[in-house]
C-alpha atoms as a PDB file:
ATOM      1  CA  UNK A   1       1.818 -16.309  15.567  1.00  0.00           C
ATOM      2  CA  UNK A   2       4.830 -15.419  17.478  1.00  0.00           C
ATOM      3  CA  UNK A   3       6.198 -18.940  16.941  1.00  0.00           C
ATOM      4  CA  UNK A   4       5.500 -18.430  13.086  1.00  0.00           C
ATOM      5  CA  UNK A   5       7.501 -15.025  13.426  1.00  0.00           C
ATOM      6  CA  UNK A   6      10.397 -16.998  15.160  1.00  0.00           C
ATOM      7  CA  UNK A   7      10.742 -19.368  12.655  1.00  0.00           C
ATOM      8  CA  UNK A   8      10.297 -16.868   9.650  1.00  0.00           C
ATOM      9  CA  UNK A   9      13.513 -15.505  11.668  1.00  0.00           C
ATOM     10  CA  UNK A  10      15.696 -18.512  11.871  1.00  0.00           C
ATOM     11  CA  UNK A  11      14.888 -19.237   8.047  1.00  0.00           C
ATOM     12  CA  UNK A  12      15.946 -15.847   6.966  1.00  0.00           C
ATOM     13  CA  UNK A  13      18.772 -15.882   9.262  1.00  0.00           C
ATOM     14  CA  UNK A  14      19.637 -19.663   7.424  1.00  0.00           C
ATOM     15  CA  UNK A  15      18.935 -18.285   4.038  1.00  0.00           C
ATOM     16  CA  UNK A  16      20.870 -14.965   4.022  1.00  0.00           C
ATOM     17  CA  UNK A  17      24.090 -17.545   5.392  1.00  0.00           C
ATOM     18  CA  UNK A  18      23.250 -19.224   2.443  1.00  0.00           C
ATOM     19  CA  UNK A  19      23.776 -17.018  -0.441  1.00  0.00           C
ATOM     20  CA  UNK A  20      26.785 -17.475  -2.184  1.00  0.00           C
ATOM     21  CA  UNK A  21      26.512 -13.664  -3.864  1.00  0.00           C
ATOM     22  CA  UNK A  22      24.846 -10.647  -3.860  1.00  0.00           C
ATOM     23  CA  UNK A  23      22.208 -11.379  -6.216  1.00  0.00           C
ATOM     24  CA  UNK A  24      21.568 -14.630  -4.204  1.00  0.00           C
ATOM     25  CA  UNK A  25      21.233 -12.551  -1.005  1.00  0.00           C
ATOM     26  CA  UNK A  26      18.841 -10.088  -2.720  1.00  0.00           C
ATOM     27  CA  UNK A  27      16.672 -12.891  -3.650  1.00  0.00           C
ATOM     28  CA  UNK A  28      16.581 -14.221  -0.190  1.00  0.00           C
ATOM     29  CA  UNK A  29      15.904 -11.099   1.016  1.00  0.00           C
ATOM     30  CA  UNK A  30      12.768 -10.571  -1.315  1.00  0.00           C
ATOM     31  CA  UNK A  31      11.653 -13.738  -0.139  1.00  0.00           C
ATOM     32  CA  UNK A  32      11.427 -12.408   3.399  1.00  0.00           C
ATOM     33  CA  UNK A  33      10.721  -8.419   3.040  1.00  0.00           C
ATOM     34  CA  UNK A  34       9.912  -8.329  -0.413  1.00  0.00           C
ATOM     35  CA  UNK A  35       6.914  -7.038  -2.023  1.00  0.00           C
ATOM     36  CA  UNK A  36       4.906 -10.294  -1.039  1.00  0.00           C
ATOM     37  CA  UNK A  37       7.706 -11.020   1.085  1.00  0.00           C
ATOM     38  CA  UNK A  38       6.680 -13.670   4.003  1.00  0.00           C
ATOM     39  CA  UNK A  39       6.747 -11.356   6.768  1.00  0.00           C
ATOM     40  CA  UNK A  40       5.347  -8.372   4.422  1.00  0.00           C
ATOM     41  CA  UNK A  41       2.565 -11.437   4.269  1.00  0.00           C
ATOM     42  CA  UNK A  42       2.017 -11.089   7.761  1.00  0.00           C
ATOM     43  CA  UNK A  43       2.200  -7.356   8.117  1.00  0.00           C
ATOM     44  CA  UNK A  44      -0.645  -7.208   5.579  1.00  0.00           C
ATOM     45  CA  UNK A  45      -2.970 -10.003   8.060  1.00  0.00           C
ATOM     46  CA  UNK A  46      -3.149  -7.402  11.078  1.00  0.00           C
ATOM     47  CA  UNK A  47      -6.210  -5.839   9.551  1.00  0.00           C
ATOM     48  CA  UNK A  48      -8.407  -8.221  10.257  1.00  0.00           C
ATOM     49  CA  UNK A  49      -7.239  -8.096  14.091  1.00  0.00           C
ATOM     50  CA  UNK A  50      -8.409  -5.815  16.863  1.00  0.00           C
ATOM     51  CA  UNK A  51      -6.607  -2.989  18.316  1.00  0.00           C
ATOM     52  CA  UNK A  52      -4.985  -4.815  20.775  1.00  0.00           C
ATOM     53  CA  UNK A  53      -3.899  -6.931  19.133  1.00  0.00           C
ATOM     54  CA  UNK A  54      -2.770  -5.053  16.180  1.00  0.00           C
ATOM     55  CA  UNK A  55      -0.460  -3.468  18.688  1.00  0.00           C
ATOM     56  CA  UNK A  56       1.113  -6.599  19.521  1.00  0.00           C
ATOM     57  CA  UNK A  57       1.489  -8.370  16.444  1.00  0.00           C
ATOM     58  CA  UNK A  58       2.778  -5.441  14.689  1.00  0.00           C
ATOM     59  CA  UNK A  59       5.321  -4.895  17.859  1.00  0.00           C
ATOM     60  CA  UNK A  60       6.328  -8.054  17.206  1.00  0.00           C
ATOM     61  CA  UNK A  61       6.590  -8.093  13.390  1.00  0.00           C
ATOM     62  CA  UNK A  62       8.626  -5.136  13.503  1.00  0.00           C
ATOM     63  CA  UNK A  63      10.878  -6.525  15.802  1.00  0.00           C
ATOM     64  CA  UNK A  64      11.511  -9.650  13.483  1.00  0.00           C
ATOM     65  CA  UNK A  65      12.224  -7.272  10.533  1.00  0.00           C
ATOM     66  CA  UNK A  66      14.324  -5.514  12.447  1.00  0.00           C
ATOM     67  CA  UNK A  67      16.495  -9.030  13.053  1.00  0.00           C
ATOM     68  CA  UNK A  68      16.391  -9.783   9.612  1.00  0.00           C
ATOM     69  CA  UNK A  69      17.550  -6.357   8.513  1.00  0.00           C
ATOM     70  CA  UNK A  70      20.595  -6.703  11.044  1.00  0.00           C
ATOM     71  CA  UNK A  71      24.113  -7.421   8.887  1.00  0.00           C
END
């Protein structure tokens, strides 16, 4: 999964470069942290983990929203 998150990362990173405008940007950033957003996607599969793994996943979700968020 981590290798998923990394490369959710590098496409947001490649799609936010991307946008020629604002609305273009907010599009791309639905697409990421939207609603059904990919790594909102992802946030939503940790129920059906365990605990420990919860923990870790959702460290490491966090972490890519986090880089995504970043200007």
């Amino acid at each position: 999964m981590s290798d998923q998150i990394q490369n959710l990362i590098e496409q947001a990173t490649e799609a936010f470069a991307a946008a020629a405008d604002a609305a273009s940007l907010e599009n791309a950033k639905a697409q990421f942290l939207g609603k059904s957003g990919a790594l909102t996607e992802l946030m939503k599969g940790l129920a059906k983990l365990d605990v420990a793994q919860k923990k870790e996943q959702g460290a490491r979700i966090n972490a890519a929203k986090q880089a995504v968020n970043q200007p």
